[in-house]
C-alpha atoms as a PDB file:
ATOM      1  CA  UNK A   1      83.123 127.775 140.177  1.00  0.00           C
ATOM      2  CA  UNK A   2      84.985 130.843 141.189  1.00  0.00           C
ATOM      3  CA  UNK A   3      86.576 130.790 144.610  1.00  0.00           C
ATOM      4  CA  UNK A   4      87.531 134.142 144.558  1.00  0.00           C
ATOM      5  CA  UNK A   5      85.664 135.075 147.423  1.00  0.00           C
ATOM      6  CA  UNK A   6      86.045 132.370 149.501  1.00  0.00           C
ATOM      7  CA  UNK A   7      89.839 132.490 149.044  1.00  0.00           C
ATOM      8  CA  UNK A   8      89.168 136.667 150.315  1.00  0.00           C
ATOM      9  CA  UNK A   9      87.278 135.847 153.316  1.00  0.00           C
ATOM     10  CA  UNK A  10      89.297 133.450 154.702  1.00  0.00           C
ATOM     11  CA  UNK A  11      92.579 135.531 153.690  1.00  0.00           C
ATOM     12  CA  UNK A  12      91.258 138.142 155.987  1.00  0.00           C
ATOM     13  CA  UNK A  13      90.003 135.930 158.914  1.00  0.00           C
ATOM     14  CA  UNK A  14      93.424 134.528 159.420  1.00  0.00           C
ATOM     15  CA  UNK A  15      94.847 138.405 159.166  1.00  0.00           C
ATOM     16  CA  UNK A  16      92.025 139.414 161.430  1.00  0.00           C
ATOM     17  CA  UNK A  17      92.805 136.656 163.975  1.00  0.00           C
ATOM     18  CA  UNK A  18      96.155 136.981 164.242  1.00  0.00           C
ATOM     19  CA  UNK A  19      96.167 140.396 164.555  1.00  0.00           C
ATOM     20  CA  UNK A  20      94.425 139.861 167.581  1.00  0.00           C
ATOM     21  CA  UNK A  21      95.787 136.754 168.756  1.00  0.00           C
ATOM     22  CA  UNK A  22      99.372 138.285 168.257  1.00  0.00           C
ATOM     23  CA  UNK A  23      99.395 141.734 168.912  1.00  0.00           C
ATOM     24  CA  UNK A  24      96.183 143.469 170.198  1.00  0.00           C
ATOM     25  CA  UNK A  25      95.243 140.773 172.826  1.00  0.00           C
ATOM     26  CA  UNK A  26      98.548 140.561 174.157  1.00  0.00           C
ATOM     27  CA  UNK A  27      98.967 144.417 174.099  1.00  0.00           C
ATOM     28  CA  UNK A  28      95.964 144.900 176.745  1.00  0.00           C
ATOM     29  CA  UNK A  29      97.401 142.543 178.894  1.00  0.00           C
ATOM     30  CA  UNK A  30     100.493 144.366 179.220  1.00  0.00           C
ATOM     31  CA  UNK A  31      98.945 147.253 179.999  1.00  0.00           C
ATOM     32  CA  UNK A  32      97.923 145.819 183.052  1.00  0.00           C
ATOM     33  CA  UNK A  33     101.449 145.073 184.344  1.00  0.00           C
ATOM     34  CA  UNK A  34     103.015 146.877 186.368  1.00  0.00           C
ATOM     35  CA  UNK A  35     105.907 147.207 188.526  1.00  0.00           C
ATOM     36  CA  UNK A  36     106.115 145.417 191.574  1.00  0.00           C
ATOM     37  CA  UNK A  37     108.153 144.899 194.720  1.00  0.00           C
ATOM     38  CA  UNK A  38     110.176 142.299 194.345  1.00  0.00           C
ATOM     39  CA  UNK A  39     112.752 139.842 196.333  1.00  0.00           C
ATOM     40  CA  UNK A  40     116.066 139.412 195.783  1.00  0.00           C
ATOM     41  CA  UNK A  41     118.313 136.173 196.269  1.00  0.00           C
ATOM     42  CA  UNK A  42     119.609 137.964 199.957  1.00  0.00           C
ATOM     43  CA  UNK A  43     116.529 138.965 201.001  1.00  0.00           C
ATOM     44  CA  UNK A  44     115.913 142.244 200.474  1.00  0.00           C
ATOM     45  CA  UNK A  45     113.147 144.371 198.157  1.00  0.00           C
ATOM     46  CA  UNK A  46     112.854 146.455 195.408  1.00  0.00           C
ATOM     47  CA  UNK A  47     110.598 147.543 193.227  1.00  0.00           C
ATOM     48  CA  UNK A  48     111.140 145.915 189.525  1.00  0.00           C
ATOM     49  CA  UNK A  49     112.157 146.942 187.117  1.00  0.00           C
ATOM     50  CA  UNK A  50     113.227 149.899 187.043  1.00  0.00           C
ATOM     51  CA  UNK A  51     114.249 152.323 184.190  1.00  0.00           C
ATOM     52  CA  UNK A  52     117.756 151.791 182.654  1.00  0.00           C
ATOM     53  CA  UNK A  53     119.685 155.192 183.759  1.00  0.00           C
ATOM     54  CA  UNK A  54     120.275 157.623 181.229  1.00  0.00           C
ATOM     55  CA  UNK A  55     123.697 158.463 181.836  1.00  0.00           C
ATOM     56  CA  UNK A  56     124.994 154.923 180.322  1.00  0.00           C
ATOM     57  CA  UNK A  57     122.887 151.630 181.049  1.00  0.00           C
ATOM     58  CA  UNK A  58     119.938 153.570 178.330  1.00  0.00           C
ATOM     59  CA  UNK A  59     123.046 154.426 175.217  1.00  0.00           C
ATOM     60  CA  UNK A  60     124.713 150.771 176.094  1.00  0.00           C
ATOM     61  CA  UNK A  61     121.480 149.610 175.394  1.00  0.00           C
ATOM     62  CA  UNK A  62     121.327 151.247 172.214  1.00  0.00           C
ATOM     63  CA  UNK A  63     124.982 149.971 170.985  1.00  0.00           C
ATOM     64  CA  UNK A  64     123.327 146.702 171.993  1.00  0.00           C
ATOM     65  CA  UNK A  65     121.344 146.763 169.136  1.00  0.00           C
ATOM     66  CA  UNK A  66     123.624 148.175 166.891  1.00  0.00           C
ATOM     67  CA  UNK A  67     126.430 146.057 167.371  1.00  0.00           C
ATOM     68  CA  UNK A  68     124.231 143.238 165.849  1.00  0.00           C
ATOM     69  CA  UNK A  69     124.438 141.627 169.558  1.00  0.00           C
ATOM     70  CA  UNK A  70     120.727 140.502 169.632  1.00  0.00           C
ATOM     71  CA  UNK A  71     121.505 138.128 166.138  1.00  0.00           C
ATOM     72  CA  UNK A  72     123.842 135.952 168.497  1.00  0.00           C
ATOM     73  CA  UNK A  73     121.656 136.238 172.235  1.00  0.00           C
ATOM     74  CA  UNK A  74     118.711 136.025 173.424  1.00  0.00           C
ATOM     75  CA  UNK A  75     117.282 137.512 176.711  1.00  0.00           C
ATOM     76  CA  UNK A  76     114.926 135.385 177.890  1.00  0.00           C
ATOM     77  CA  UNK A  77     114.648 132.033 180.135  1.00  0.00           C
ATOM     78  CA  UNK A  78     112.686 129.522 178.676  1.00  0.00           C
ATOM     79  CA  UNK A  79     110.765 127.519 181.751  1.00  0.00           C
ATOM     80  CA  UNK A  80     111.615 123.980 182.856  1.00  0.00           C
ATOM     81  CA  UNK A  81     110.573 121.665 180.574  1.00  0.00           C
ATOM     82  CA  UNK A  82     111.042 123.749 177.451  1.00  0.00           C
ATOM     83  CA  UNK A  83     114.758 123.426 177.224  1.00  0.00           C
ATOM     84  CA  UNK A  84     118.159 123.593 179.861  1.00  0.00           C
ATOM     85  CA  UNK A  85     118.210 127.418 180.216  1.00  0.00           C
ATOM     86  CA  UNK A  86     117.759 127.187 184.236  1.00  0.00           C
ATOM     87  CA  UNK A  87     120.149 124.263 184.389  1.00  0.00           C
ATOM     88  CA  UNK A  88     122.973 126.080 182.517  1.00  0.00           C
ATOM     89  CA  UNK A  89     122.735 128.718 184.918  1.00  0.00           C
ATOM     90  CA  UNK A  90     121.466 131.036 182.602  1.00  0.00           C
ATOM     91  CA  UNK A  91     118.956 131.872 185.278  1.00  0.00           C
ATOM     92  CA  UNK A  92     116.811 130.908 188.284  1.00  0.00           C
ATOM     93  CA  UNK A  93     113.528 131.605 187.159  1.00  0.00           C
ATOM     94  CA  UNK A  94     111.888 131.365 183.642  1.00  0.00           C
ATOM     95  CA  UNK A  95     111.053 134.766 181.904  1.00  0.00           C
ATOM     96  CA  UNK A  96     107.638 136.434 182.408  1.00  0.00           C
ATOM     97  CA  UNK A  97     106.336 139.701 180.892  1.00  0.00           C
ATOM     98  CA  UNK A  98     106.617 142.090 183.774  1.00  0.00           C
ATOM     99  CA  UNK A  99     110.779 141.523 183.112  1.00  0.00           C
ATOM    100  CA  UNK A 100     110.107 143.322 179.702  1.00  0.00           C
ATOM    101  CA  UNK A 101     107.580 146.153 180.612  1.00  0.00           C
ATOM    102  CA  UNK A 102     109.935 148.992 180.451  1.00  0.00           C
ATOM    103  CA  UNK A 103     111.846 147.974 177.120  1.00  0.00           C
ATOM    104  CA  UNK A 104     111.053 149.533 173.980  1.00  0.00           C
ATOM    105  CA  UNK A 105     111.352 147.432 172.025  1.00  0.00           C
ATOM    106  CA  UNK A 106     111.820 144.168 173.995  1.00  0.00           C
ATOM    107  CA  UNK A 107     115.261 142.476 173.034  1.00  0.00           C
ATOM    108  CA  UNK A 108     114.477 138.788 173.636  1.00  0.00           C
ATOM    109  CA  UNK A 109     116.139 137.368 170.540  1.00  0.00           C
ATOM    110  CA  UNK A 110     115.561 134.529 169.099  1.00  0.00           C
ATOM    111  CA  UNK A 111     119.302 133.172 168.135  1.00  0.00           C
ATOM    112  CA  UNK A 112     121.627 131.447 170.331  1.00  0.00           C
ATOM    113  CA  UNK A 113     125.288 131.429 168.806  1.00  0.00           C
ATOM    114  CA  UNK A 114     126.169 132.655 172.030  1.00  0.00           C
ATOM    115  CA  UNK A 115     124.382 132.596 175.931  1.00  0.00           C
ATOM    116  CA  UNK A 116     121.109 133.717 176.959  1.00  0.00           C
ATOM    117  CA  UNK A 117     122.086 137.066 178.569  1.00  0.00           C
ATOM    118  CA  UNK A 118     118.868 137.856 180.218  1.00  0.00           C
ATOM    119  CA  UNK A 119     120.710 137.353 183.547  1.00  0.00           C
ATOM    120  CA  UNK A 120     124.179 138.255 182.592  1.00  0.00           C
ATOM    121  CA  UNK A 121     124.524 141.149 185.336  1.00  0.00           C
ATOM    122  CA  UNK A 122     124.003 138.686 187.637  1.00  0.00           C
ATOM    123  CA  UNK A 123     125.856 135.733 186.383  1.00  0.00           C
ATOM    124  CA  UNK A 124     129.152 137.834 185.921  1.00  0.00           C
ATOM    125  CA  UNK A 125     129.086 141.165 187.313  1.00  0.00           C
ATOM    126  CA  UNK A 126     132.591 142.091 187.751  1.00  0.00           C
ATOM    127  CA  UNK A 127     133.755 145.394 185.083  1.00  0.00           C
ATOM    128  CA  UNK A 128     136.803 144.137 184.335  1.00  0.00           C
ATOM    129  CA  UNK A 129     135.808 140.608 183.040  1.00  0.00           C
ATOM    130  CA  UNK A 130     133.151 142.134 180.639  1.00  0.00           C
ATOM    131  CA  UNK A 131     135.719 144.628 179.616  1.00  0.00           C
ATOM    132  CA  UNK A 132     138.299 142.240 179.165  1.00  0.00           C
ATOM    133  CA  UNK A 133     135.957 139.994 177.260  1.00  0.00           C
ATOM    134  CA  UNK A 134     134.517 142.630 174.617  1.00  0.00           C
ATOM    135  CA  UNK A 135     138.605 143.414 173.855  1.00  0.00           C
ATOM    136  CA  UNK A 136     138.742 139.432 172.888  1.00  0.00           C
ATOM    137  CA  UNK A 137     136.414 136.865 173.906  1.00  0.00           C
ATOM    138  CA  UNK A 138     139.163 134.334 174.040  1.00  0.00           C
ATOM    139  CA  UNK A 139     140.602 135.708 177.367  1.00  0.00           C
ATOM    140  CA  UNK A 140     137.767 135.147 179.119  1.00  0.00           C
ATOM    141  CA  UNK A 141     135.664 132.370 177.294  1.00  0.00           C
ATOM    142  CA  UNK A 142     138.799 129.860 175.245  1.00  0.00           C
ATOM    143  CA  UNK A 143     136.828 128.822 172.290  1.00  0.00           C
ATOM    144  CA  UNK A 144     134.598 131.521 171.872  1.00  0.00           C
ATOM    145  CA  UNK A 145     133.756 132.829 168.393  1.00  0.00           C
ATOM    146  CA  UNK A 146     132.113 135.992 169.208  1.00  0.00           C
ATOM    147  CA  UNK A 147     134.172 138.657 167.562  1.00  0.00           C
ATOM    148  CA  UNK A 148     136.850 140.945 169.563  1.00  0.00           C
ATOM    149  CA  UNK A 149     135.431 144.843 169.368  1.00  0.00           C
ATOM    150  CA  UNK A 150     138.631 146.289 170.014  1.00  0.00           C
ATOM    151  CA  UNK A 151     137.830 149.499 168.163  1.00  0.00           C
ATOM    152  CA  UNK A 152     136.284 150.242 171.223  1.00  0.00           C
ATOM    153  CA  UNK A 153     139.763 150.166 173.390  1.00  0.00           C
ATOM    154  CA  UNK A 154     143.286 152.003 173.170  1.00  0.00           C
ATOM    155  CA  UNK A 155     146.248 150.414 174.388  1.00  0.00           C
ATOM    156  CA  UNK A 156     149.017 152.004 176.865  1.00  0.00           C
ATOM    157  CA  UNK A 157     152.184 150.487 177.500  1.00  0.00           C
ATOM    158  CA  UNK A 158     153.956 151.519 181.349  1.00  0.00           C
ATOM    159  CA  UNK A 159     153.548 153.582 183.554  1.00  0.00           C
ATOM    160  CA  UNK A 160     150.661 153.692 186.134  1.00  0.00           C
ATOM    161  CA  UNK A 161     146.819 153.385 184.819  1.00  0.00           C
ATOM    162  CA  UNK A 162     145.893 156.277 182.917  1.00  0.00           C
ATOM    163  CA  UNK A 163     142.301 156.298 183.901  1.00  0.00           C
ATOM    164  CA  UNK A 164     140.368 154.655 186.612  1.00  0.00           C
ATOM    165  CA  UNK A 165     138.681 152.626 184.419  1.00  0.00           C
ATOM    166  CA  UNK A 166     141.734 150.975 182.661  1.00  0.00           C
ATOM    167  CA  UNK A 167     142.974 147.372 183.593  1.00  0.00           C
ATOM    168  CA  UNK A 168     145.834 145.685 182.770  1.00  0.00           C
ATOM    169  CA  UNK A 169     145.972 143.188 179.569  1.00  0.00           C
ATOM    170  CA  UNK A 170     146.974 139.872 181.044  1.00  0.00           C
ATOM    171  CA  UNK A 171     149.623 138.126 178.563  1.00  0.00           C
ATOM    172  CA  UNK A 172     152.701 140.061 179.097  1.00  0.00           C
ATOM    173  CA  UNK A 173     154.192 139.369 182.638  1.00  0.00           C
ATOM    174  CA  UNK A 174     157.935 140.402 182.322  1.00  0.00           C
ATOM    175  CA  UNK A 175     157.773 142.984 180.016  1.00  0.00           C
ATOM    176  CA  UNK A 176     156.273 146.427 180.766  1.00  0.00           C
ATOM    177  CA  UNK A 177     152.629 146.696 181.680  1.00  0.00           C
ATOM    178  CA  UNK A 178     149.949 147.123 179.154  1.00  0.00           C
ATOM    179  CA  UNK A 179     147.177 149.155 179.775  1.00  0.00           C
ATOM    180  CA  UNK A 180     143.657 148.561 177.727  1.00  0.00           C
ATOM    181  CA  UNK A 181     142.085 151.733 178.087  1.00  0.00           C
ATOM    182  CA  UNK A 182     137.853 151.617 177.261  1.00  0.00           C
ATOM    183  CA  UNK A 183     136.323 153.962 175.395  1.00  0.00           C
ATOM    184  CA  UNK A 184     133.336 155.730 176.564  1.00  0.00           C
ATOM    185  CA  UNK A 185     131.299 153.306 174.612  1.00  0.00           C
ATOM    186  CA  UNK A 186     132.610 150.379 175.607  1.00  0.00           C
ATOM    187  CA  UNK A 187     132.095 151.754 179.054  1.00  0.00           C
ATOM    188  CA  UNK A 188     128.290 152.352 177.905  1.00  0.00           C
ATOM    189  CA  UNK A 189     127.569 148.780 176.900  1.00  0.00           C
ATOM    190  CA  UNK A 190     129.422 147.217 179.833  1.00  0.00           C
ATOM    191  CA  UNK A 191     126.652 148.935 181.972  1.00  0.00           C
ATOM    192  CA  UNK A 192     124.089 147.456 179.881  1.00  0.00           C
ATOM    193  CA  UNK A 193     125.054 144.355 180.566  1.00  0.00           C
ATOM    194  CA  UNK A 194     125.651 144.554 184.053  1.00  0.00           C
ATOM    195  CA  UNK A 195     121.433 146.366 184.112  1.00  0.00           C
ATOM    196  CA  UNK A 196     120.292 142.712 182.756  1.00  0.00           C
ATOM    197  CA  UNK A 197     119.033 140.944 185.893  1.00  0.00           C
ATOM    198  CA  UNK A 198     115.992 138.690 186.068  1.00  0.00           C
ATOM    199  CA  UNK A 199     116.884 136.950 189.100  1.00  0.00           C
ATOM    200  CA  UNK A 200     114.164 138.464 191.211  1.00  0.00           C
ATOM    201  CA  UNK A 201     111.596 136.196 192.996  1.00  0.00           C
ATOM    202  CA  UNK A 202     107.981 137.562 191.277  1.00  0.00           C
ATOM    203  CA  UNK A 203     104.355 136.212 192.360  1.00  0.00           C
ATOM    204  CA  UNK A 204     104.256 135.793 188.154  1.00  0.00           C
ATOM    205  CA  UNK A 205     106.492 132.649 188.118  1.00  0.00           C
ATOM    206  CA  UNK A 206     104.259 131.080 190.938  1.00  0.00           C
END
């Protein structure tokens, strides 16, 4: 008996189905989401989200990507229940589609050789720490095995900081001060990070 047929029409049900189960469906129901005013953990409103700036938070976005930094993190909360994101602190809230409206394409990962860093803005938001930890994870996180992207950093040594944004390497107390200096890059995906901030009470996670 030949199948052949069969075999075809089933073939392109499943294709058919999950192109609409997977892509179309979900598609429209974006389109309906919008952004909102939201609360923050003080208090106060906003509307979210917002568009990354141009000026660095958009290209640190795109050195994101081409870095390779969405094979080792994720960006996205999974809820209670589905894991120990919101117990590790990784956030307060599980991830829901509004928090992705704006990206094109969404980087929500799906490796974890390294932290969720959906909420990373708002877990560590101080410059120099994210600086200090692209020149070498180690100084900030002992253990880590990200790698160090010092390429993206000159060194100094004395004298007074030779740019605002410089800080000084920690490691050499007695001997003359080391400056790290940050490239414009590195400056770039440091504002990235600090953009990434899902900790925003929405009617969504209700």
């Amino acid at each position: 008996m030949n199948h052949f047929p069969t075999i075809i029409a089933v073939a392109l049900a499943t294709v058919t189905a999950s192109l609409f189960g997977l892509v179309l469906i979900p598609n429209w129901q974006m389109d309906d989401i919008v952004a909102v005013q939201a609360t923050t953990p003080d208090g106060s409103s906003l509307v979210y989200p917002r568009p990354l700036d141009s000026w660095r938070e958009q290209p640190g976005r795109e050195l994101y990507r081409g870095y390779g930094c969405i094979y080792c993190h994720s960006q996205q909360v999974r809820p209670e229940g589905f894991g120990a994101d919101i117990e590790r602190g990784w956030g307060m809230r599980r991830s829901v589609p509004r928090d992705y409206i704006l990206q094109t394409p969404p980087l929500t990962g799906s490796m974890r050789t390294g932290p969720d860093l959906a909420n990373i803005g708002a877990r560590q938001s101080s410059v120099q720490w994210h600086l200090l930890h692209l020149y070498d994870p180690t100084l900030t996180s002992p253990g880590s095995i990200m790698p160090p992207f010092k390429f993206l950093f000159t060194t100094q040594v004395g004298g007074s900081s030779p740019v605002l944004e410089a800080i000084r390497l920690p490691g050499n107390e007695g001997s003359e001060t080391q400056w790290l200096v940050p490239s414009e890059e590195a400056l770039q995906l440091v504002a990235y990070l600090l953009s990434l901030n899902q900790e925003l009470s929405l009617e969504d996670v209700q």
